[in-house]
Protein backbone atom coordinates (compact mmCIF):
# COMPACT_ATOMS: atom_id res chain seq x y z
CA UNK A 1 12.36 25.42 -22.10
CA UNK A 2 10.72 27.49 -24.75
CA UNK A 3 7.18 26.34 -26.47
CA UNK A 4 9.30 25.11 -29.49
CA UNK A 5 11.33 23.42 -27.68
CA UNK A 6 8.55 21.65 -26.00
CA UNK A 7 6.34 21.30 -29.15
CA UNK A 8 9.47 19.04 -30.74
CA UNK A 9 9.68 16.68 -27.34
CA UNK A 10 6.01 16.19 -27.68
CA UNK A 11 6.11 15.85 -31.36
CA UNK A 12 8.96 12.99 -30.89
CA UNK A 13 7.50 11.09 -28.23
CA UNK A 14 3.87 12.07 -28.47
CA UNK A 15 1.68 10.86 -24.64
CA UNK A 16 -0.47 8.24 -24.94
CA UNK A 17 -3.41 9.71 -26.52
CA UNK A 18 -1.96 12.06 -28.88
CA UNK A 19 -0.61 12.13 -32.15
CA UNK A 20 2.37 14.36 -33.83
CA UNK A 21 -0.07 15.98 -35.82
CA UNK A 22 -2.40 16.87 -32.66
CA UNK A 23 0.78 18.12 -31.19
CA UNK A 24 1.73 20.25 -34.06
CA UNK A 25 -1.48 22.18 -34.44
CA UNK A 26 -1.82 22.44 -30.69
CA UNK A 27 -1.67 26.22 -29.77
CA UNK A 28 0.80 26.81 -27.19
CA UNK A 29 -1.44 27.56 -24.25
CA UNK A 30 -2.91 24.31 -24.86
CA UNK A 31 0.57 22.56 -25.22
CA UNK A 32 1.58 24.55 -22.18
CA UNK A 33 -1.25 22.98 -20.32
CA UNK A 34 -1.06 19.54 -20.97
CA UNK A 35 2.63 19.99 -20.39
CA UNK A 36 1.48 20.84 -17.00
CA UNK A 37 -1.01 18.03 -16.30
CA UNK A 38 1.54 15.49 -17.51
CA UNK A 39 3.75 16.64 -15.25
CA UNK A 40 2.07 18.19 -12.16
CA UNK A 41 2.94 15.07 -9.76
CA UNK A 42 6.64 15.06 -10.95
CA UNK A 43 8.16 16.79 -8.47
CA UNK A 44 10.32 15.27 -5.91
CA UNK A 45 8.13 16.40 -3.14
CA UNK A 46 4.55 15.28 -4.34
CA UNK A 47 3.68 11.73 -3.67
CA UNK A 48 6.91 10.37 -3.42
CA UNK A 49 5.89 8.41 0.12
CA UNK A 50 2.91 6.36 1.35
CA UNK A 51 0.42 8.35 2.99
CA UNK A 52 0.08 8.34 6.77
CA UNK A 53 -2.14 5.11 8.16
CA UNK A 54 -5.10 6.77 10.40
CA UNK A 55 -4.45 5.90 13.93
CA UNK A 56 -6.71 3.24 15.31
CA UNK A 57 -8.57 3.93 18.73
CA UNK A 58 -6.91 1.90 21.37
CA UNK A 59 -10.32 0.83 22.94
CA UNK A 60 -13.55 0.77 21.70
CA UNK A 61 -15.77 3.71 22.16
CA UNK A 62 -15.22 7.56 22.00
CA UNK A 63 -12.20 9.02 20.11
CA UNK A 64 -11.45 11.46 22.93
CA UNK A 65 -11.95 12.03 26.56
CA UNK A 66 -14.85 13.92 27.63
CA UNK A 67 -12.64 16.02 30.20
CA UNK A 68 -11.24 17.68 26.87
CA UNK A 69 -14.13 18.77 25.52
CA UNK A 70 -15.62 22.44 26.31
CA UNK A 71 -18.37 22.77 28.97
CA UNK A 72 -21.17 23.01 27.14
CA UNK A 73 -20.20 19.83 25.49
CA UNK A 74 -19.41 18.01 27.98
CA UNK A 75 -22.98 18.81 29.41
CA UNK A 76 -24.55 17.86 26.08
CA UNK A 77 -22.85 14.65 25.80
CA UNK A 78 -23.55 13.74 29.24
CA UNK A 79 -27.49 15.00 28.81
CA UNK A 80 -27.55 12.61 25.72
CA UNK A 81 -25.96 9.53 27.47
CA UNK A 82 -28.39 9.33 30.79
């Protein structure tokens, strides 16, 4: 779509906020940017699904097992817990 072509889209349905005037004496990297902004989540593939719930810990306590950790962790967590 060409920035003329764009300019009369906005200029018949103008977004909330704007009026056909604004829209006419917009300068087309301006019009080109809010083009983008209204239309940056659009895409098929951007927040088309509800995020992920974070898993809950099945027991209370640590979130991993101290086996898993490095050494020198393992020695720091245990010098911290005695």
């Amino acid at each position: 779509m060409d920035i003329q072509s764009l300019r009369q889209k906005y200029m018949m349905s103008p977004p909330e906020g704007y009026s056909k005037k604004q829209i006419e004496h917009m300068s087309d990297s301006d019009l080109l940017d809010m083009n983008y902004f209204l239309n940056e989540f659009n895409n098929d593939n951007d927040w088309d699904h509800e995020p992920e719930p974070i898993p809950k810990p099945k027991k209370k306590g640590a979130f991993f097992k101290i086996d898993e950790l490095c050494p020198a962790c393992q020695e720091l967590i245990k010098s911290k817990t005695k």
